[in-house]
Protein backbone atom coordinates (compact mmCIF):
# COMPACT_ATOMS: atom_id res chain seq x y z
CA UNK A 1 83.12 58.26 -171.09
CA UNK A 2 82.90 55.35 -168.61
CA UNK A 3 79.29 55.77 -168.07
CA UNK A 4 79.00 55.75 -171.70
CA UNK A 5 81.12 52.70 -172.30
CA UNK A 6 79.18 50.49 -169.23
CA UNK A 7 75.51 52.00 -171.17
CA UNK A 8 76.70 50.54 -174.37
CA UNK A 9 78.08 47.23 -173.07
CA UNK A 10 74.37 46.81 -170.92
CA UNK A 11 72.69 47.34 -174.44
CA UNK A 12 75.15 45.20 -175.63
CA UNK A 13 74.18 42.34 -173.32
CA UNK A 14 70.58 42.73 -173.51
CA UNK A 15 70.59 42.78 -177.17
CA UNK A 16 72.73 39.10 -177.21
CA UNK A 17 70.15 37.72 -174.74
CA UNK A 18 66.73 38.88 -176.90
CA UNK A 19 64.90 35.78 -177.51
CA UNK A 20 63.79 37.16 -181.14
CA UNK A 21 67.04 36.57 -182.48
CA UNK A 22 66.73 32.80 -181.10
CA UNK A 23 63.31 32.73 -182.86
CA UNK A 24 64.56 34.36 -185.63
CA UNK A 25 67.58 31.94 -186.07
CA UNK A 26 65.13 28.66 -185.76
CA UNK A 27 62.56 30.76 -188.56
CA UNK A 28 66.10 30.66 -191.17
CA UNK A 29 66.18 26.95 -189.92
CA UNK A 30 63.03 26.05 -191.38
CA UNK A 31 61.79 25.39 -187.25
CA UNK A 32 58.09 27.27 -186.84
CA UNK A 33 56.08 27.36 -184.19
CA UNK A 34 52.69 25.55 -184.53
CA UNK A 35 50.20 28.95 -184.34
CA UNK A 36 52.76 30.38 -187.15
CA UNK A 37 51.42 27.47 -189.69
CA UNK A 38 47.79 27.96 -188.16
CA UNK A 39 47.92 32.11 -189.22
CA UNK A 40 49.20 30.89 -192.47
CA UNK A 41 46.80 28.34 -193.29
CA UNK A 42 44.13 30.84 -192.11
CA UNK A 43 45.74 33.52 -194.45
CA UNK A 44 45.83 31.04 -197.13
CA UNK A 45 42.22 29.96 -196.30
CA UNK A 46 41.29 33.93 -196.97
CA UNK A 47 43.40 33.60 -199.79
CA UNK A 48 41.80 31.10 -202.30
CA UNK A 49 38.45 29.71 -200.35
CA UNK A 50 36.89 32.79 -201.84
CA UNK A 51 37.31 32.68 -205.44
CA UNK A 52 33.85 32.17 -206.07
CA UNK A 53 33.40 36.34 -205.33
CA UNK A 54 33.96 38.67 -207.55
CA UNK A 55 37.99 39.98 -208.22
CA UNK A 56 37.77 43.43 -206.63
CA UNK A 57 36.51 41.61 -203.52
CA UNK A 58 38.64 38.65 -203.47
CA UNK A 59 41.70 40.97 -203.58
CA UNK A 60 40.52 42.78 -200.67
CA UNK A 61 39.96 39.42 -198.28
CA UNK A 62 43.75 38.58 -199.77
CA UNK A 63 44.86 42.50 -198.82
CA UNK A 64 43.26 42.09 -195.70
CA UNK A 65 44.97 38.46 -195.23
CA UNK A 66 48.44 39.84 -195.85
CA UNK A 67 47.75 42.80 -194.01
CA UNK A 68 47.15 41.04 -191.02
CA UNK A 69 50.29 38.83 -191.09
CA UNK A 70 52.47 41.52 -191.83
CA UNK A 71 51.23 43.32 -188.30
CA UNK A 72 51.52 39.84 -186.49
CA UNK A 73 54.76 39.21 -188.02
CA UNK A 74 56.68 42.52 -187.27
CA UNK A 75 55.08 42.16 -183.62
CA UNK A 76 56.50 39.28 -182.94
CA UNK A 77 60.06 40.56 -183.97
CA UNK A 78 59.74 43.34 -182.23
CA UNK A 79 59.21 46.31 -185.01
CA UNK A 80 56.54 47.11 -183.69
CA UNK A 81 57.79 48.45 -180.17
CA UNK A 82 57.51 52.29 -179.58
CA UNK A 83 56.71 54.07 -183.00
CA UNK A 84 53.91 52.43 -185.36
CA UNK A 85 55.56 51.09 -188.23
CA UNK A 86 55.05 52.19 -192.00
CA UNK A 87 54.06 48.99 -194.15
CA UNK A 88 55.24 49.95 -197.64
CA UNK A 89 54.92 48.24 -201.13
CA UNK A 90 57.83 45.91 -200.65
CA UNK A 91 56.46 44.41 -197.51
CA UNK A 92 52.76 43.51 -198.86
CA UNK A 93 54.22 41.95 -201.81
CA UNK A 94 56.09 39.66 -199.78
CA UNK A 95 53.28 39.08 -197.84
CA UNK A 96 51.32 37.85 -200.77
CA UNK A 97 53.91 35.71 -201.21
CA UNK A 98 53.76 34.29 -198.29
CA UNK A 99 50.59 33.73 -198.11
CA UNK A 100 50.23 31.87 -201.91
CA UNK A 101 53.14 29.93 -200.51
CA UNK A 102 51.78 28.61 -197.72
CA UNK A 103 50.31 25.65 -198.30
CA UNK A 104 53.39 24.54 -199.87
CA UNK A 105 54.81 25.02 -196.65
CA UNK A 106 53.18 23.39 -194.54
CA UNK A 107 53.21 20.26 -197.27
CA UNK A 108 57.37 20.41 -197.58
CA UNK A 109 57.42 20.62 -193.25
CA UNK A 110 56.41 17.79 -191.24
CA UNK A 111 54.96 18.06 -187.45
CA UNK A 112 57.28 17.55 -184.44
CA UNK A 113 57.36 17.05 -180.86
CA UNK A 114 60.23 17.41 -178.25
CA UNK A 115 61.90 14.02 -177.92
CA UNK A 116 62.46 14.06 -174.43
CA UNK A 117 59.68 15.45 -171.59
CA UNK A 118 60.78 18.13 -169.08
CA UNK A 119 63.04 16.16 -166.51
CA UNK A 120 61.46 18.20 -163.75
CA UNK A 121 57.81 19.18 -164.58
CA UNK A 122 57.05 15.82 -167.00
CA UNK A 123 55.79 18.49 -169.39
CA UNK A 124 56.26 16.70 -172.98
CA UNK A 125 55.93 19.96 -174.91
CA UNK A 126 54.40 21.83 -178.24
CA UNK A 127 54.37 20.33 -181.62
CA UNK A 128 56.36 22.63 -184.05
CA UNK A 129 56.94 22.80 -187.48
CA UNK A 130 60.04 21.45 -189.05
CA UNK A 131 60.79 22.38 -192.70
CA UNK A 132 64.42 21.21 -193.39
CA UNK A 133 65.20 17.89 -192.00
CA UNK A 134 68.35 17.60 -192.96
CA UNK A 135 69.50 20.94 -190.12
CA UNK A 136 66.92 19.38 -187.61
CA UNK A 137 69.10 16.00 -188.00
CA UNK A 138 72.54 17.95 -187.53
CA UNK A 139 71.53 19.82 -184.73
CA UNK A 140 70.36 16.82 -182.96
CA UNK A 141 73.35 15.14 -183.26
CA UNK A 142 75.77 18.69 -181.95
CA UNK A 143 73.12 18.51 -178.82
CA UNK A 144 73.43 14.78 -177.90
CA UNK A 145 77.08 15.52 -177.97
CA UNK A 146 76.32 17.19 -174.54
CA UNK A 147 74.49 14.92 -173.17
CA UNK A 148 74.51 11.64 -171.29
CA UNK A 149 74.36 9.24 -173.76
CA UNK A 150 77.61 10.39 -175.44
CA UNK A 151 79.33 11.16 -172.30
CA UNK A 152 78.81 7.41 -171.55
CA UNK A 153 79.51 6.10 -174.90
CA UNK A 154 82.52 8.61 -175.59
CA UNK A 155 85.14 8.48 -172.73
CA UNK A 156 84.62 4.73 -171.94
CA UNK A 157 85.11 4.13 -175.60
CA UNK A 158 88.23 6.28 -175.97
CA UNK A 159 89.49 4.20 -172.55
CA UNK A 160 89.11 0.89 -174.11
CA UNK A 161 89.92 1.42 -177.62
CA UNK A 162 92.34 4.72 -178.23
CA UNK A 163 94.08 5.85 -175.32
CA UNK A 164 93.09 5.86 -171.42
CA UNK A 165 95.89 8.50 -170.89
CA UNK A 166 94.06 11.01 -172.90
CA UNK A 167 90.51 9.71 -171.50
CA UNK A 168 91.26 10.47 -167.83
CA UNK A 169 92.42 13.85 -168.69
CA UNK A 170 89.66 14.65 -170.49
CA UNK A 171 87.61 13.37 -168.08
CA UNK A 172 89.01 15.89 -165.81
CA UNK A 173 88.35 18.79 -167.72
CA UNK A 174 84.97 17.60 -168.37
CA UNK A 175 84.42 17.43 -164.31
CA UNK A 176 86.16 21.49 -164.14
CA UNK A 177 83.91 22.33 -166.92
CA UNK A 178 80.43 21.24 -165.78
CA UNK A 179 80.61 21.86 -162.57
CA UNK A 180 81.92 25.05 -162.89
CA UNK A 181 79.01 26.03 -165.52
CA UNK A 182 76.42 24.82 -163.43
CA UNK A 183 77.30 26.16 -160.28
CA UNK A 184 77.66 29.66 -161.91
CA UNK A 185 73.86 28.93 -163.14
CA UNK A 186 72.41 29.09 -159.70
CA UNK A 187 74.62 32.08 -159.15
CA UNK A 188 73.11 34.39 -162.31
CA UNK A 189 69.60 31.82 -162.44
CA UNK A 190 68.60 33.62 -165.46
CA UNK A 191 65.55 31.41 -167.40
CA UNK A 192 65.66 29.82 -170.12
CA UNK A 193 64.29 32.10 -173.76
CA UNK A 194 60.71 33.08 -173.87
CA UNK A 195 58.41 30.92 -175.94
CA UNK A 196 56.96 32.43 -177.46
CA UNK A 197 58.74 33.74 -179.86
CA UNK A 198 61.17 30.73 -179.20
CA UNK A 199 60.11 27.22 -180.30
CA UNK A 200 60.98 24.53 -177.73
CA UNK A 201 62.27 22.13 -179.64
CA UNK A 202 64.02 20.37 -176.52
CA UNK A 203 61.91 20.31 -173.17
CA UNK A 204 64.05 18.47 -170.82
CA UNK A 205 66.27 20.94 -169.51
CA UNK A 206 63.77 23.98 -170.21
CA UNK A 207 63.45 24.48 -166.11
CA UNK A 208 67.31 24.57 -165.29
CA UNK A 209 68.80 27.79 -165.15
CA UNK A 210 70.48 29.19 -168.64
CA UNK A 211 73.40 31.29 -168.04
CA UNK A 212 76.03 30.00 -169.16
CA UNK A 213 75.46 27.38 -171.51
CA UNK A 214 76.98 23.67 -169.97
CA UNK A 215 76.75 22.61 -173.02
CA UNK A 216 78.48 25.28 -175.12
CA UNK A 217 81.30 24.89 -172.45
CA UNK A 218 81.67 20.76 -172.65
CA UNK A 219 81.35 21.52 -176.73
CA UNK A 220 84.42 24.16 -176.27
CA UNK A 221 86.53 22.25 -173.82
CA UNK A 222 86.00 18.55 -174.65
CA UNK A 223 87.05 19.07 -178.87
CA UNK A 224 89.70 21.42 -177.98
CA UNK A 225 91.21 19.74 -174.86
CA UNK A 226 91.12 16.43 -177.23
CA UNK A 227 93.48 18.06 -179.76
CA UNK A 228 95.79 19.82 -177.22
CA UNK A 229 96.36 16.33 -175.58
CA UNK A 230 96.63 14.35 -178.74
CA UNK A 231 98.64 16.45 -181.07
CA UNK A 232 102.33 15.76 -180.90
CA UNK A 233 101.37 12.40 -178.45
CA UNK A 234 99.59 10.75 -181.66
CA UNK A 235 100.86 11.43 -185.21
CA UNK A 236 97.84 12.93 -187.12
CA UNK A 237 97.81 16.10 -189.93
CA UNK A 238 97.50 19.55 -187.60
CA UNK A 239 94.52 20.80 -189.92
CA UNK A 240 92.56 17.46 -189.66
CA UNK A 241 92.98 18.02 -185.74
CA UNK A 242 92.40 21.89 -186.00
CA UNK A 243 88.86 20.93 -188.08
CA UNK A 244 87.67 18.35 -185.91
CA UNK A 245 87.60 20.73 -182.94
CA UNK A 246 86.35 23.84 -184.99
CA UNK A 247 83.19 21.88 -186.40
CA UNK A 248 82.51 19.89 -183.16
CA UNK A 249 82.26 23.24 -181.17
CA UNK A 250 80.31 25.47 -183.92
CA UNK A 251 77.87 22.34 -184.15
CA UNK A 252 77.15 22.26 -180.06
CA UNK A 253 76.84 25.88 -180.33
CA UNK A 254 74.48 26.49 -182.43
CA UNK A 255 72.68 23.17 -182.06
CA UNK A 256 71.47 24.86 -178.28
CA UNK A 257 70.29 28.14 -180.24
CA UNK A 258 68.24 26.35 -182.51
CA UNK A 259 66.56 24.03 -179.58
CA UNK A 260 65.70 27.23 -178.41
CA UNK A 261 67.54 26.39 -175.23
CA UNK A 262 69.75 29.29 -175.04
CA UNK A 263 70.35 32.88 -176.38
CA UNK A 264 72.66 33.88 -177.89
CA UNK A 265 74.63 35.61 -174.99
CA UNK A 266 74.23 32.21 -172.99
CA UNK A 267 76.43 30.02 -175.74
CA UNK A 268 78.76 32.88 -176.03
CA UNK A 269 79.66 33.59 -171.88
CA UNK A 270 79.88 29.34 -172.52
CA UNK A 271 82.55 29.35 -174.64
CA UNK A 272 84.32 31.95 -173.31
CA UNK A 273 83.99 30.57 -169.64
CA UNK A 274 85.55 27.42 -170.85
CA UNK A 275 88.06 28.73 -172.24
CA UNK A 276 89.03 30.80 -169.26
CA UNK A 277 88.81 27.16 -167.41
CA UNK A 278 91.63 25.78 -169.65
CA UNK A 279 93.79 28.98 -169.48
CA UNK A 280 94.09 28.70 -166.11
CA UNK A 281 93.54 25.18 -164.80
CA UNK A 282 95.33 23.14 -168.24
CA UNK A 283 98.56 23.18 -166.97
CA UNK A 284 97.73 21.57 -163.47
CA UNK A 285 96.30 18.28 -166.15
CA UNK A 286 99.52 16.30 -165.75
CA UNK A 287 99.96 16.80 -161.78
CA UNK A 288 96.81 16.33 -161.21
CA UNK A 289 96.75 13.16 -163.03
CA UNK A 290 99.89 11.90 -161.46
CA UNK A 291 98.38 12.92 -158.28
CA UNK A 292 95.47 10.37 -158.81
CA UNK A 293 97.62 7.53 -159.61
CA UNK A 294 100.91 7.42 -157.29
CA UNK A 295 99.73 9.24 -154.23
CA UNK A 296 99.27 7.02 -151.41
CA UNK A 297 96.67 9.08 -149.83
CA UNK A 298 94.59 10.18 -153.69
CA UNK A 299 91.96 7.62 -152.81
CA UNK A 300 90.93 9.77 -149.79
CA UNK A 301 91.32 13.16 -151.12
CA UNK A 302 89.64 12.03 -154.65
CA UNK A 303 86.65 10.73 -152.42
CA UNK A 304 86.02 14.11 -150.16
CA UNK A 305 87.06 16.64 -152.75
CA UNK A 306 84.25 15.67 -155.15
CA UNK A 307 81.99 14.67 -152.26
CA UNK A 308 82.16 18.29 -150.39
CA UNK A 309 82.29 20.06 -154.08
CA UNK A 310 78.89 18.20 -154.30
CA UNK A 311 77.53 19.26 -150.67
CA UNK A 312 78.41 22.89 -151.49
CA UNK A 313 76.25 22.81 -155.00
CA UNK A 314 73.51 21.91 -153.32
CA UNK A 315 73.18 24.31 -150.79
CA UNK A 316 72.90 26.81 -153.46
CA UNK A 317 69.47 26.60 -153.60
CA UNK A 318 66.19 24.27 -154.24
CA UNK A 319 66.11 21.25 -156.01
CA UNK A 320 66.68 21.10 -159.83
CA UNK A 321 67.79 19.00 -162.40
CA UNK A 322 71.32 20.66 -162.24
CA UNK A 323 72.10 19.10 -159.02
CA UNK A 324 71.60 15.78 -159.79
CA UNK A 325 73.59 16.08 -163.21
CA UNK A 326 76.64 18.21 -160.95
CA UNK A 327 76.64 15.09 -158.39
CA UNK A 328 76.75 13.27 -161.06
CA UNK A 329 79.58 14.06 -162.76
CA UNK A 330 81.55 14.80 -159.58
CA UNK A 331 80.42 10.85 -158.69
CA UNK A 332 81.94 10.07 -162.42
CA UNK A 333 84.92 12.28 -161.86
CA UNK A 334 85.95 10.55 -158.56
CA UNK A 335 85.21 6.64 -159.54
CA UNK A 336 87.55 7.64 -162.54
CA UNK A 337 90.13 9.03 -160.60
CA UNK A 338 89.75 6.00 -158.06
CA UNK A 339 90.34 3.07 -160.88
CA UNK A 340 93.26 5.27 -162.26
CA UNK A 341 94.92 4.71 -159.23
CA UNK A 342 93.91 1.05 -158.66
CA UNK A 343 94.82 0.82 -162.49
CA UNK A 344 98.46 2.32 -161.62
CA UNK A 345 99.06 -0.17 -158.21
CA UNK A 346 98.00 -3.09 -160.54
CA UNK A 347 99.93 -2.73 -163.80
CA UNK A 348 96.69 -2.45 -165.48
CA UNK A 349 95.67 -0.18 -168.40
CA UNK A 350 99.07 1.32 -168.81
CA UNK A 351 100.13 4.22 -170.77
CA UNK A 352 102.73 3.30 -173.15
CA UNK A 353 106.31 4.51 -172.26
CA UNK A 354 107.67 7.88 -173.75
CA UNK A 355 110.15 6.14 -175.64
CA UNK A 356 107.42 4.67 -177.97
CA UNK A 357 105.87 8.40 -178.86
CA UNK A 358 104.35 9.83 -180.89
CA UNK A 359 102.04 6.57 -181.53
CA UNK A 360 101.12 5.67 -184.67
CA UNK A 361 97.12 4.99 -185.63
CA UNK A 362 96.57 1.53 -185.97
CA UNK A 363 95.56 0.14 -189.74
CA UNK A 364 91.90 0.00 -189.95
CA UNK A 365 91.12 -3.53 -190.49
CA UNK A 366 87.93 -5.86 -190.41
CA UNK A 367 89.68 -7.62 -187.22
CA UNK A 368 90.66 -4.57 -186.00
CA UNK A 369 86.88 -2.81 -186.05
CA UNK A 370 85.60 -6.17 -184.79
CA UNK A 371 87.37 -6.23 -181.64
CA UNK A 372 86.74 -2.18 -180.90
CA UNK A 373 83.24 -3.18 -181.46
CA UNK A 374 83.40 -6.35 -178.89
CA UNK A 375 85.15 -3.94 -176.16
CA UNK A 376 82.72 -1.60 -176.69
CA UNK A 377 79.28 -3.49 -176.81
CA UNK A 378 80.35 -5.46 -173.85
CA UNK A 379 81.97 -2.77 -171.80
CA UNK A 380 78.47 -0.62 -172.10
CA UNK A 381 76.77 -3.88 -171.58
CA UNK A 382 78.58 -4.18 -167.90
CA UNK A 383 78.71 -0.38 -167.19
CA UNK A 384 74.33 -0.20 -168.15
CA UNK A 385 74.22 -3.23 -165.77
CA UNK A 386 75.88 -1.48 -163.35
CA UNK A 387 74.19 1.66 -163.34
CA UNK A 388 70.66 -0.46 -163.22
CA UNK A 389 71.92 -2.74 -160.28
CA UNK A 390 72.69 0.63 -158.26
CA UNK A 391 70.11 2.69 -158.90
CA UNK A 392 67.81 -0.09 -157.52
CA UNK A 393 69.71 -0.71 -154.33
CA UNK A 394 70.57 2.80 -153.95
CA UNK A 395 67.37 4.42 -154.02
CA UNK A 396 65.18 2.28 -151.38
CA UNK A 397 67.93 2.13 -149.29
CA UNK A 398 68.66 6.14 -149.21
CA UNK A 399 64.76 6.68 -148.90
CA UNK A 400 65.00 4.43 -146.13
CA UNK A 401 67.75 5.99 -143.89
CA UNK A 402 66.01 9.56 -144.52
CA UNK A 403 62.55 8.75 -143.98
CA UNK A 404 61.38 9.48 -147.34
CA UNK A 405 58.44 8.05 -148.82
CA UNK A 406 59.46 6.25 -151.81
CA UNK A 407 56.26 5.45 -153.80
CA UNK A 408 56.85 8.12 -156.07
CA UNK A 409 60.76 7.94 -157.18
CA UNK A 410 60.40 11.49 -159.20
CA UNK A 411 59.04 13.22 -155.31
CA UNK A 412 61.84 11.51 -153.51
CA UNK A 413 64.91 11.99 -155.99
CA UNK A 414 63.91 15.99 -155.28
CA UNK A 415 65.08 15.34 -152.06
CA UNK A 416 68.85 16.53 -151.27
CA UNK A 417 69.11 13.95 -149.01
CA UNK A 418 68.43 11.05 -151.41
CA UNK A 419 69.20 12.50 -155.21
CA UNK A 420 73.09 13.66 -153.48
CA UNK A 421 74.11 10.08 -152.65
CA UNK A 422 72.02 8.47 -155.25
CA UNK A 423 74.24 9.91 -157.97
CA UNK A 424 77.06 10.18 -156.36
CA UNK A 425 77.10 6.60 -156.10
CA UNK A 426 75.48 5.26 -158.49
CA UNK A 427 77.64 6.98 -161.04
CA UNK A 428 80.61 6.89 -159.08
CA UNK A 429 80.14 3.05 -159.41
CA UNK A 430 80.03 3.42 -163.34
CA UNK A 431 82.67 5.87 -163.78
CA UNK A 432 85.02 3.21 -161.45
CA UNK A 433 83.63 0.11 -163.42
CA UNK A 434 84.50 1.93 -166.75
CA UNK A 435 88.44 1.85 -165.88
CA UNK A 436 88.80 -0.77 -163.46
CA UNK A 437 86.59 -3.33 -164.13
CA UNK A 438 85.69 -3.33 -167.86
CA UNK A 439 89.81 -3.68 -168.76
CA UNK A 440 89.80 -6.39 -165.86
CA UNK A 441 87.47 -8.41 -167.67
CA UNK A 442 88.95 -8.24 -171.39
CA UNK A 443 92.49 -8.88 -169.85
CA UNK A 444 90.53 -12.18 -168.09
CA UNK A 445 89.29 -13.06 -171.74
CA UNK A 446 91.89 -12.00 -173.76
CA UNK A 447 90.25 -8.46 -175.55
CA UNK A 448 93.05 -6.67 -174.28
């Protein structure tokens, strides 16, 4: 019985991580590879560029056409594996459908390329079809919400104009989370979907390592961690809260399938690895948090905590783009932690005393959505300052105390000994200038 329970748990697994269902997910998305619209145009081309022939003849090219579609079509979903299969009535009339639909296919998509090249190999990608704009539009937004760009516009944001209580916490789990999910990819380093069948529509994390998915993790942690903190500490309807956090997560989710950046096994281990994350380490948020802020010896233990978490990660195994982004979060984790506890010695940034909870939102006002959008155009204005003025000290000067060439930045950043420090400063810098020196400022000029 146990040997028949582990066989149909291994089938289980392999059928979850089967890059057809990817492909076959991104084909209901109206996302097609570039030879699919080339076999259909050539189907089509059988189809009507022979009209001039007589009937019995032209039916046979357009047989023939759908005939040959069909047997590409179930090989590439795999019904053709082991036993030949039987094409019956059904199939070649929707075949023929197909095929006379084709060319009004390829007029509703419109041609696309990855946005962003491969951040390891410069490879830019396929073109691919893209048919309905309006999912290709909504999954781009549910996988920026994993990367970067929102991680730098997001938790500063929240800092400046909501609550830096809930920020730094969230912060924390978002420093558990990712570097948990990518040091357990260089322990399975299982690659990334086949293409083909799978469409690429993202290239610049196609050479990482896919199990589990980083970003189904931050997209289970971040929404839900945001509504355990807030809920009862700001006063807010439960469902709106509940909702918020459902949709956020199902859109991240699903937004990696269709990239073709994960199967389906990968986004599921995800969310339930971060979810075992906040079982057990959630209730450590407050001490951990106090820790960081009245401890007179946090500054040290912040600093070679995240430091040695980052020396252990990459001794894991060759360079990749995962290192850089783990020693860059843990440098973002620990400047965070750093200006909390500046923040605390100062008097500046503070919470708001228990007695005044749960807080009420704030009327949303013209002056009111002004002054967010001051804080937050000039806060990213110093923090992208920042993050230039380091990287261009920090590089040279790491290449230089190595040895390391440093004509070509992309060579030498592959280095442990310069990409380590380089993020880890760099972004340490950022994460520190974010809640230390952004609030300094508006309290100077009167924004706070």
């Amino acid at each position: 019985m146990a040997g028949g329970i582990k066989t149909g748990f291994v089938r289980l697994v392999n059928n979850l991580q089967d890059p057809q269902h990817v492909a076959h997910f991104q084909r209901l998305c109206g996302v097609r590879g570039m030879e699919a619209r080339d076999r259909l145009n050539g189907a089509s081309c059988l189809r009507h560029g022979d009209n001039v022939s007589q009937n019995g003849e032209g039916d046979g090219i357009r047989r023939r056409a759908a005939e040959t579609e069909t047997d590409l079509e179930k090989r590439n979903n795999g019904v053709a594996n082991g036993a030949p299969a039987r094409e019956t009535v059904k199939d070649r009339a929707r075949d023929e459908r197909r095929v006379d639909g084709s060319e009004q296919d390829c007029a509703r998509g419109s041609t696309v390329k990855p946005m962003r090249r491969n951040s390891l190999t410069g490879d830019v990608g396929q073109e691919f079809l893209i048919e309905n704009k309006l999912l290709y539009c909504l999954f781009l937004l549910g996988t920026e919400l994993g990367n970067e760009l929102f991680y730098i516009c997001f938790f500063p944001n929240f800092m400046w104009n909501v609550d830096a209580f809930v920020s730094r916490r969230l912060v924390v789990v978002w420093v558990w989370v990712m570097y948990l999910g990518q040091c357990t990819k260089d322990v399975f380093r299982w690659p990334r979907p086949a293409s083909p069948p799978v469409v690429k529509v993202e290239m610049f994390y196609n050479s990482e390592y896919s199990m589990p998915s980083t970003h189904a993790m931050s997209g289970t942690a971040i929404p839900l961690s945001l509504f355990l903190i807030t809920y009862g500490r700001w006063e807010y309807p439960l469902l709106l809260g509940v909702s918020l956090a459902i949709v956020w997560c199902v859109l991240v989710c699903l937004s990696r399938i269709y990239m073709g950046m994960h199967s389906i096994l990968d986004v599921i281990a995800g969310f339930l690895f971060s979810l075992l994350i906040l079982l057990i380490f959630g209730p450590s948020l407050d001490t951990i948090d106090t820790f960081n802020q009245t401890h007179p010896y946090a500054p040290v233990l912040i600093v070679s905590l995240h430091l040695g978490l980052g020396l252990f990660s990459f001794t894991l195994d060759t360079w990749s783009t995962s290192r850089g982004d783990t020693a860059q979060i843990l440098g973002s984790g620990a400047g965070i932690a750093l200006a909390s506890h500046l923040n605390h010695r100062l008097g500046l940034l503070s919470d708001p005393p228990v007695s005044m909870l749960p807080l009420q939102p704030p009327a949303f006002t013209l002056g009111m959505i002004g002054l967010c959008a001051l804080r937050f155009l000039l806060g990213v204005i110093i923090l992208l300052a920042t993050r230039a003025v380091m990287k261009a000290l920090t590089i040279p000067l790491v290449c230089w105390a190595f040895g390391i060439p440093r004509n070509d930045v992309r060579k030498a950043r592959q280095h442990m000994e310069v990409e380590l420090p380089y993020r880890y400063i760099v972004y340490g810098t950022v994460g520190f200038n974010s809640l230390f020196l952004v609030p300094f400022v508006f309290a100077h000029i009167g924004l706070l």
